[in-house]
Protein backbone atom coordinates (compact mmCIF):
# COMPACT_ATOMS: atom_id res chain seq x y z
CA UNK A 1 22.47 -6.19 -8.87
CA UNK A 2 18.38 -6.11 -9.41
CA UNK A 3 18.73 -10.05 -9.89
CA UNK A 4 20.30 -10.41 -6.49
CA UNK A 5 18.17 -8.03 -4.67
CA UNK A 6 14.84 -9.12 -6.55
CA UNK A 7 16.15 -12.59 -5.23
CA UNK A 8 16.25 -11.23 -1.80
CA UNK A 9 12.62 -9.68 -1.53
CA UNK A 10 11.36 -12.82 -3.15
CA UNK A 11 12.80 -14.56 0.00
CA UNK A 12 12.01 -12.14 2.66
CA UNK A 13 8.30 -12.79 0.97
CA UNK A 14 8.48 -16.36 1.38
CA UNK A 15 8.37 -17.70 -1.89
CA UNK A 16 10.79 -20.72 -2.90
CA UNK A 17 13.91 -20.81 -4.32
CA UNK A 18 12.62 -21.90 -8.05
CA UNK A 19 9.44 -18.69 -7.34
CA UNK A 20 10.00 -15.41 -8.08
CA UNK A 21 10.27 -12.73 -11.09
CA UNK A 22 9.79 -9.15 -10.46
CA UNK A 23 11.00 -5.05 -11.85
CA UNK A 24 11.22 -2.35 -10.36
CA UNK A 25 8.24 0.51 -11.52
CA UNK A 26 7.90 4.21 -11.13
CA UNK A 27 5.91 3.64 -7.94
CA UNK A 28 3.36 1.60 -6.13
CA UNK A 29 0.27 2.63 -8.48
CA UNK A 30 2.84 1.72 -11.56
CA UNK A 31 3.37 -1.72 -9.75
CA UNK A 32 -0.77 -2.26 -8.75
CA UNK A 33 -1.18 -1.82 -12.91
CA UNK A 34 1.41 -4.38 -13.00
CA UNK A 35 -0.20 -6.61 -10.25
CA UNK A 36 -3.77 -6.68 -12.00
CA UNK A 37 -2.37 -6.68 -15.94
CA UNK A 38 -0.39 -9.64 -14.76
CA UNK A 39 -3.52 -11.36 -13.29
CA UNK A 40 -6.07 -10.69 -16.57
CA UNK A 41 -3.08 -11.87 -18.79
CA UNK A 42 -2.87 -15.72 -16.36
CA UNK A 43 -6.47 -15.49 -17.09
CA UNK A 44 -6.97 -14.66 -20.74
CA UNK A 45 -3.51 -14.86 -22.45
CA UNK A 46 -5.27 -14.04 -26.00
CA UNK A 47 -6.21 -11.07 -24.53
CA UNK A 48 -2.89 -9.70 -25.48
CA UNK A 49 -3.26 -10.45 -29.35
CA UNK A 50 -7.16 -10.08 -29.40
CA UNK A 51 -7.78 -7.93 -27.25
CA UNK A 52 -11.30 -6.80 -24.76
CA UNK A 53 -13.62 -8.22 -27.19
CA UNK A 54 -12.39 -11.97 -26.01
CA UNK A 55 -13.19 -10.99 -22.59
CA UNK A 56 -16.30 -11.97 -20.41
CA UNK A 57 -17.29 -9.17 -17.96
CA UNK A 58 -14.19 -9.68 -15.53
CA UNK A 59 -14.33 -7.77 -11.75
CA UNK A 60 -12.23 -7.46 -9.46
CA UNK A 61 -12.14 -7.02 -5.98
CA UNK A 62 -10.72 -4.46 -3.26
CA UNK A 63 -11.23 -2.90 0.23
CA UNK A 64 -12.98 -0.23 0.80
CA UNK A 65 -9.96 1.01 2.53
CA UNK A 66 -7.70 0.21 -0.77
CA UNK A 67 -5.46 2.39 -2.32
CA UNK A 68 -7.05 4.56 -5.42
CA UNK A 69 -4.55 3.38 -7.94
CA UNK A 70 -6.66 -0.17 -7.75
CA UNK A 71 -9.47 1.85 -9.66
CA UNK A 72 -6.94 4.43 -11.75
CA UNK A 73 -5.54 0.59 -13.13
CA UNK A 74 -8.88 -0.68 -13.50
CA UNK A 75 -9.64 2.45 -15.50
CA UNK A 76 -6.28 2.37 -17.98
CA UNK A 77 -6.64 -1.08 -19.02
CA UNK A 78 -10.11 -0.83 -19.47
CA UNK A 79 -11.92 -2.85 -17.07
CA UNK A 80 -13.88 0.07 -15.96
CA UNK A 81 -14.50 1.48 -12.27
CA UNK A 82 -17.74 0.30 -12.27
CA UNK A 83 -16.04 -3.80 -12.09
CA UNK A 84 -13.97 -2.91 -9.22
CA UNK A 85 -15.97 -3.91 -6.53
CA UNK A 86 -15.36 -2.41 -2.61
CA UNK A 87 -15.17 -4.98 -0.17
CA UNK A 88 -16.78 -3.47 3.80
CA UNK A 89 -13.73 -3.11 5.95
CA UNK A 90 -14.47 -3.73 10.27
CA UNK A 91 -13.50 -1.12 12.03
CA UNK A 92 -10.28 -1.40 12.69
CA UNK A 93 -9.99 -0.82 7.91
CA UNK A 94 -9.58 -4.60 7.52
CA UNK A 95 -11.37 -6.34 4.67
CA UNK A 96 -13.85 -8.76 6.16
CA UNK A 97 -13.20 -12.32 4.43
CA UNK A 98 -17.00 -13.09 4.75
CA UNK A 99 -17.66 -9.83 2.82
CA UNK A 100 -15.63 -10.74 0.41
CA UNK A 101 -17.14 -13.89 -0.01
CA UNK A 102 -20.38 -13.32 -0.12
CA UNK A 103 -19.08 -10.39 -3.20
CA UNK A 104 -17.38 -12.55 -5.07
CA UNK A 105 -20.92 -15.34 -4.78
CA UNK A 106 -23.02 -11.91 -5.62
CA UNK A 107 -20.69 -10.87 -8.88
CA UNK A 108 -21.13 -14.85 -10.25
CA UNK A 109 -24.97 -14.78 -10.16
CA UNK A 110 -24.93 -11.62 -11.69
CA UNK A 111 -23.05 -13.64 -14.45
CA UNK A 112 -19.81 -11.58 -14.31
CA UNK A 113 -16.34 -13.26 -13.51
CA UNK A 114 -14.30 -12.70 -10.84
CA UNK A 115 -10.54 -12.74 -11.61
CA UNK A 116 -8.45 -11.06 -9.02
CA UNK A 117 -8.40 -9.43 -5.02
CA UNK A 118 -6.23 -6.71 -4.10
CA UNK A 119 -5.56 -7.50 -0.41
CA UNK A 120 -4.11 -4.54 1.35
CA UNK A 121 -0.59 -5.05 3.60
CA UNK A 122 -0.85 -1.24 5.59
CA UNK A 123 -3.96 1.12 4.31
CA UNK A 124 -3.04 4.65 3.51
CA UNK A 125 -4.85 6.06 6.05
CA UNK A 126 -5.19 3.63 9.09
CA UNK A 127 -2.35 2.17 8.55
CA UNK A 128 -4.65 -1.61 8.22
CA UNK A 129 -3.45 -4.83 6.88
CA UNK A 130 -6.09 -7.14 5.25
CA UNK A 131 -5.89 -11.11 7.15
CA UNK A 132 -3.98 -12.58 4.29
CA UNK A 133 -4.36 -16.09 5.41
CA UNK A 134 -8.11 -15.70 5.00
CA UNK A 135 -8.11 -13.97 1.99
CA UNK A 136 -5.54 -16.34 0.39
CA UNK A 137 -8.08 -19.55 1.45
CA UNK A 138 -10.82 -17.14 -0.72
CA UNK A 139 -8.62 -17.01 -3.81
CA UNK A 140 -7.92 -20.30 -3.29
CA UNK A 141 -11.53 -21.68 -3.58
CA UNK A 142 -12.39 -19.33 -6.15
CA UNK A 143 -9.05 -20.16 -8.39
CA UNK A 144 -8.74 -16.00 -8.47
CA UNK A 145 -5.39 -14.38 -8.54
CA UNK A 146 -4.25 -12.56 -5.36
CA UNK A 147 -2.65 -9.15 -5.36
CA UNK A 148 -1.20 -7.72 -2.11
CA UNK A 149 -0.83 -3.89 -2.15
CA UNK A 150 2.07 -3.85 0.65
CA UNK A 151 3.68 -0.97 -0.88
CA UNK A 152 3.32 1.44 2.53
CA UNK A 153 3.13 -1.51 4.66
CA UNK A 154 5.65 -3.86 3.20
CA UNK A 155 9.49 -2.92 4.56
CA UNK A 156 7.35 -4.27 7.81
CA UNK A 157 8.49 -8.00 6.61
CA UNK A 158 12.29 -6.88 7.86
CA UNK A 159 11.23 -6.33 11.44
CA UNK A 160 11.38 -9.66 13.77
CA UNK A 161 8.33 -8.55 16.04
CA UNK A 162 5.92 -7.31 13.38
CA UNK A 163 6.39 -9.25 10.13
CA UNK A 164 3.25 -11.57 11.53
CA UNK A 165 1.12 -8.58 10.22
CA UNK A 166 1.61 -9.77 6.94
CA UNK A 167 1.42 -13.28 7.46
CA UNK A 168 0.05 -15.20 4.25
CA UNK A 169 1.45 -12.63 1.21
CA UNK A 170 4.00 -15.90 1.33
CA UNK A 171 0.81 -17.46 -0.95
CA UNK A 172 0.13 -14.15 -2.91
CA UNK A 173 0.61 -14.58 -6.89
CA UNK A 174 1.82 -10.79 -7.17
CA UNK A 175 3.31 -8.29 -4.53
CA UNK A 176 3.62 -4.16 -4.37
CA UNK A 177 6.35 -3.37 -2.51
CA UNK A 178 7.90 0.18 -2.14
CA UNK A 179 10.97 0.83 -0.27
CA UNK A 180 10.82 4.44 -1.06
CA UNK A 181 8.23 4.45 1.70
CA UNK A 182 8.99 2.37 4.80
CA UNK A 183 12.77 1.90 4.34
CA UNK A 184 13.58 5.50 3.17
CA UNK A 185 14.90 4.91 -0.22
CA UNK A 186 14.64 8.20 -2.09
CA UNK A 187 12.18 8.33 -4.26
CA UNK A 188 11.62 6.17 -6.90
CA UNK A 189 11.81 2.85 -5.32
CA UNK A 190 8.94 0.70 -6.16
CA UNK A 191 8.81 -3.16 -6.89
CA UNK A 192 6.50 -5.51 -8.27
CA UNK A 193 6.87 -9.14 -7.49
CA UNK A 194 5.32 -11.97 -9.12
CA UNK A 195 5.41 -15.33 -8.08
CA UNK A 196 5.23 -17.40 -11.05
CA UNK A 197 8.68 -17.16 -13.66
CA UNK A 198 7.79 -16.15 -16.96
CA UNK A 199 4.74 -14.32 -16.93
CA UNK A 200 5.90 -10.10 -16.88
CA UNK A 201 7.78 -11.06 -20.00
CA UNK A 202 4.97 -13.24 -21.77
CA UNK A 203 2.63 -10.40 -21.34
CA UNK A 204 4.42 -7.33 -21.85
CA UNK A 205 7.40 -9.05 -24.44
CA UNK A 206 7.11 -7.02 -27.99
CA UNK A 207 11.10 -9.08 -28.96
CA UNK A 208 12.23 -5.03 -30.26
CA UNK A 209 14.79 -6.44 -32.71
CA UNK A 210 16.78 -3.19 -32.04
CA UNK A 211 17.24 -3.68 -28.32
CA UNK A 212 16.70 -7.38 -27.66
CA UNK A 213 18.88 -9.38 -29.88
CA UNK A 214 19.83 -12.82 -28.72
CA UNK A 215 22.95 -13.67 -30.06
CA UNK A 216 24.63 -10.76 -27.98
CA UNK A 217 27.78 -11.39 -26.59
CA UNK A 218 26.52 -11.30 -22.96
CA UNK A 219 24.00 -13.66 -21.24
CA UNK A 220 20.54 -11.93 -22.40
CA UNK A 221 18.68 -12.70 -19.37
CA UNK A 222 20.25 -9.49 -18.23
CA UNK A 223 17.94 -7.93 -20.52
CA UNK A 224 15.16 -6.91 -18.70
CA UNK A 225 13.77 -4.50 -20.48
CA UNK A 226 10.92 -6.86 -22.22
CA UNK A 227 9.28 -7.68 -19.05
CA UNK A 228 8.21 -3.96 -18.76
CA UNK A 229 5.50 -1.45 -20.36
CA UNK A 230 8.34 1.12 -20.23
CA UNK A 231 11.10 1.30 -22.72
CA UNK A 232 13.81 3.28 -20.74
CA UNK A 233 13.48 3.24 -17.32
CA UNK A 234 15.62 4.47 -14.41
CA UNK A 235 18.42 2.63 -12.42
CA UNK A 236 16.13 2.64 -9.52
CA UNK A 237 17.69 -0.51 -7.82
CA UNK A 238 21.47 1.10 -7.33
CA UNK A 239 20.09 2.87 -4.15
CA UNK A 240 18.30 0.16 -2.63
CA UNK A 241 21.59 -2.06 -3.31
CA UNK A 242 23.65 0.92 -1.52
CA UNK A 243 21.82 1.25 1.38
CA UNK A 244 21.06 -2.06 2.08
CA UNK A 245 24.81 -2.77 1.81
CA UNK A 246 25.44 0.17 4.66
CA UNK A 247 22.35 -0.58 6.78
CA UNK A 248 22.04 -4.33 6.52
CA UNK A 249 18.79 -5.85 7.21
CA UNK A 250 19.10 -4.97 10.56
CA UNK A 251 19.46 -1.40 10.41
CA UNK A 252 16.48 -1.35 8.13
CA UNK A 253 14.64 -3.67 11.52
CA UNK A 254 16.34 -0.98 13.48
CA UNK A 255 14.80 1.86 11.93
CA UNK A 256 11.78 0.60 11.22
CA UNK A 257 10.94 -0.93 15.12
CA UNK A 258 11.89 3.18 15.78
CA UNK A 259 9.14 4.04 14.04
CA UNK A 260 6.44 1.55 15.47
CA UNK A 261 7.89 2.62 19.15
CA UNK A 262 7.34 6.11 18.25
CA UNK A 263 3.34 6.13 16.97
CA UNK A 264 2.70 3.76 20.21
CA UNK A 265 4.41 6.71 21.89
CA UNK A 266 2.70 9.49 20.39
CA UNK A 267 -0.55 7.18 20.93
CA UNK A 268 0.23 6.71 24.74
CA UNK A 269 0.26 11.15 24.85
CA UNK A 270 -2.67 11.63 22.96
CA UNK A 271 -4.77 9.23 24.75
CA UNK A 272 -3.91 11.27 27.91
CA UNK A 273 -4.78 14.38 26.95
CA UNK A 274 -8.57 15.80 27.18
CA UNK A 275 -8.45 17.75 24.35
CA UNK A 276 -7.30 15.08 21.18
CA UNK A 277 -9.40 12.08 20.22
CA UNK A 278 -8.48 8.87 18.50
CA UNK A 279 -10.01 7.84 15.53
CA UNK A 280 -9.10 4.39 16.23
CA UNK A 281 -9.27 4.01 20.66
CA UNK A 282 -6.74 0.82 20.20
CA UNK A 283 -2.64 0.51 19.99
CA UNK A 284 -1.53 1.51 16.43
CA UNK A 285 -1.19 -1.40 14.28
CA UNK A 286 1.22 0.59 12.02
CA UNK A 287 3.16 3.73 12.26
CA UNK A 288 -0.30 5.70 11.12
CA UNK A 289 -2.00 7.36 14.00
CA UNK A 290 -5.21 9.07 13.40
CA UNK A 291 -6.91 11.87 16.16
CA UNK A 292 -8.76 15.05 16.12
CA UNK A 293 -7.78 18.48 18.60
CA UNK A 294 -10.99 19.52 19.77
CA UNK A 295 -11.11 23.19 20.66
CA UNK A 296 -12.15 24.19 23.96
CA UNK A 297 -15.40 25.75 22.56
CA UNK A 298 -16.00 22.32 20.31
CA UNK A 299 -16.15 20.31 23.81
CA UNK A 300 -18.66 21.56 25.17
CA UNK A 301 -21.13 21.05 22.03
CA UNK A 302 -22.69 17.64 22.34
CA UNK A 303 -21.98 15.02 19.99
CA UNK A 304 -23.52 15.36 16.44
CA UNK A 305 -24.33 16.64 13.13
CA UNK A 306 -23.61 20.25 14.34
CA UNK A 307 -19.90 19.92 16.51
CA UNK A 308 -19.12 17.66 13.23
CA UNK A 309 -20.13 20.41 10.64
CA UNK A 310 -17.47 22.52 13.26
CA UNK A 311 -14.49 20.07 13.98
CA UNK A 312 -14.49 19.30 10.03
CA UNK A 313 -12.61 22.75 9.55
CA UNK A 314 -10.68 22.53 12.43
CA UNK A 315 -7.89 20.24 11.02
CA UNK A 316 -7.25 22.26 7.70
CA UNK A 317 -7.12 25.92 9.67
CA UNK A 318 -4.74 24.00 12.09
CA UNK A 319 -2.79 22.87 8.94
CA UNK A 320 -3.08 26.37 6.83
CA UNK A 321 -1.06 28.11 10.08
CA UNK A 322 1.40 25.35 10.25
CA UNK A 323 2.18 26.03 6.71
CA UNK A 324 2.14 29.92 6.91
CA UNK A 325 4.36 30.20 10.00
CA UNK A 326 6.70 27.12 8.68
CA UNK A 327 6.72 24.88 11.55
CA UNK A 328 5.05 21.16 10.71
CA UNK A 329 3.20 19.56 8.02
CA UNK A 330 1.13 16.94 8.96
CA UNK A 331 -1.99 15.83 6.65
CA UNK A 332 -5.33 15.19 7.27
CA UNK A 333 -8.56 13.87 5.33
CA UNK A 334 -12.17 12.45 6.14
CA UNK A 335 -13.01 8.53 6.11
CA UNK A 336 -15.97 7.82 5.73
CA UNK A 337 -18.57 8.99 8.37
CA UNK A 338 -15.79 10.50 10.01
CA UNK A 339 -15.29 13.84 9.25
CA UNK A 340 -11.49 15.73 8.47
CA UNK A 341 -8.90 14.46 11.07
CA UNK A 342 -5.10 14.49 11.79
CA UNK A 343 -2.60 11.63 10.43
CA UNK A 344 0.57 11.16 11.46
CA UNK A 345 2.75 8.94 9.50
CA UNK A 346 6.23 8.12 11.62
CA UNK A 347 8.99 6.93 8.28
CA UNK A 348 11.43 9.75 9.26
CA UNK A 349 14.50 8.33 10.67
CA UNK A 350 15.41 11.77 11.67
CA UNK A 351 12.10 11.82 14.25
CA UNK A 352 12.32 12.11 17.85
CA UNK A 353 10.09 11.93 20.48
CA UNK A 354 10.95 15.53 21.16
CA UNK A 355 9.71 16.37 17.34
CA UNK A 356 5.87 14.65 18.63
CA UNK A 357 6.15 16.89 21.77
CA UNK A 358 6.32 19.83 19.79
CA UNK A 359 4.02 18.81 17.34
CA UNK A 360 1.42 18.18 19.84
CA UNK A 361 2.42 21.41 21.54
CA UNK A 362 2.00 23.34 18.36
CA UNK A 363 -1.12 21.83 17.24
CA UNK A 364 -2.67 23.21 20.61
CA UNK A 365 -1.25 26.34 20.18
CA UNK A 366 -3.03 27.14 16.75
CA UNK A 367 -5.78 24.98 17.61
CA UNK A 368 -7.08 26.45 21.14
CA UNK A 369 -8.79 29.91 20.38
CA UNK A 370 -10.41 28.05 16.82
């Protein structure tokens, strides 16, 4: 069952028929670690039997807008935060190739090595994907492993008329994918995928002579367990193999082309209205959309240090009521220079467009005297 549906992610990737090894992980930070222990190990196999001492001072390299587990794995396998280094984003939260260029020329004068980039296939919080193509051409030139964190933004590859956004992850070495996010999978659902055969179980393989025998009576290669840092694990794959047998791949495009129609929706509303404010004034590239509710008293204070200092409280008082009188949780968070503001995530498949009404509704109701 895992080998079959491993098989079919590795395909829906784009890798080849002879490409493709992969487990599933306790979740998308779980499968990052993977990602960038995969990517030292290619590097420095003796690593594994020698340990940091045979290492030259490796970084590696991530958006600005990347995930936090990037640096959490950077920290538990002792790289150090300090050698993950932030790549500028435009404004849209894409990583700018030339930036990443010109950090990767930077961190080899400084004498330290490069060894990996951690592209980004849907941001946590705007909902970005990194250009792929233009990363991959980086890695490329630089012979450095590429990572793509598509674990929010990867069940996009089942949908017909937005899979482009991830063009390129076909010529990633590793892949975080999470159905438990996108396609609805309870939690946990998380996958790692790694192009090349062979390598999770030459780096993590300890040969257990209590679990792993290999004169067993069945064929072995069932015996995944070696390829992991875990010893027992959880049957996270039945699920996935359940509902994609009941949904098909197109229910899962189905549901997932609901959710894109329904943040261009919400989008379309909020852009009308005099009171909310995009954080991003384009079409929603994802399902995130990012705003702020301005107050009535907050509009008439001119733009600056002081209305910031005000609207910056304005999403969590919103948000403390919601949760008091039970009616919507939505989150929020600063970026940046841009102080605390709304994000909605659409991955419900339960959501209507009556739901965002009310939303919007409520969020003016125990927003306007604020």
């Amino acid at each position: 069952m895992e080998t079959i549906l491993l098989k079919k992610m590795y395909e829906i990737i784009g890798w080849g028929e002879t490409e493709g090894d992969g487990l599933f992980s306790p979740g998308g930070s779980i499968s990052n670690l993977y990602g960038i222990l995969i990517a030292r190990y290619k590097q420095y196999p003796e690593i594994k039997r020698k340990g940091m001492t045979v290492l030259p001072g490796i970084v590696l390299f991530v958006s600005e807008q990347g995930h936090y587990s990037v640096k959490k794995a950077a920290a538990i396998l002792g790289i150090g935060t300090d050698n993950v280094i932030e790549v500028k984003c435009d404004e849209r939260g894409k990583m700018i190739p030339a930036e990443l260029e010109k950090n990767i020329l930077q961190a080899k004068r400084k004498g330290q090595t490069p060894f990996c980039v951690t592209a980004t296939a849907g941001s946590t919080v705007l909902g970005a994907f990194d250009p792929l193509q233009d990363i991959a051409d980086i890695c490329e030139r630089h012979n450095l492993w590429m990572h793509v964190d598509a674990a929010w933004g990867g069940g996009l590859l089942l949908s017909r008329n937005h899979s482009y956004k991830l063009s390129g992850i076909e010529r990633a070495n590793s892949v975080t994918w999470n159905p438990h996010k996108l396609m609805g999978v309870p939690l946990q659902c998380s996958a790692i995928l790694i192009r090349e055969k062979g390598l999770l179980e030459a780096c993590n393989q300890m040969q257990a002579g209590y679990l792993f025998q290999p004169d067993k009576l069945y064929n072995v290669d069932f015996d995944t367990g070696d390829k992991t840092i875990q010893c027992g694990r959880h049957v996270d794959i039945f699920k996935l193999w359940l509902m994609w047998k009941a949904k098909g791949t197109s229910g899962f495009e189905a549901q997932i082309n609901r959710y894109m129609e329904l943040a261009k929706y919400f989008y379309n509303v909020l852009k009308k209205k005099d009171n909310f404010k995009l954080v991003l004034d384009a079409e929603p590239e994802f399902t995130n959309v990012c705003f702020w509710y301005f107050p009535p008293r907050l509009k008439h204070i001119p733009k600056g240090f002081e209305r910031d200092q005000e609207l910056q409280k304005i999403a969590p008082k919103i948000k403390a009521q919601m949760l008091e009188e039970g009616t919507a949780m939505i989150s929020y968070q600063p970026c940046g220079d841009k102080v605390n503001f709304f994000r909605m995530v659409f991955s419900n498949p339960a959501t209507r467009q009556t739901d965002v009404d009310y939303l919007i509704d409520e969020i003016e109701r125990l927003g306007k005297d604020l």
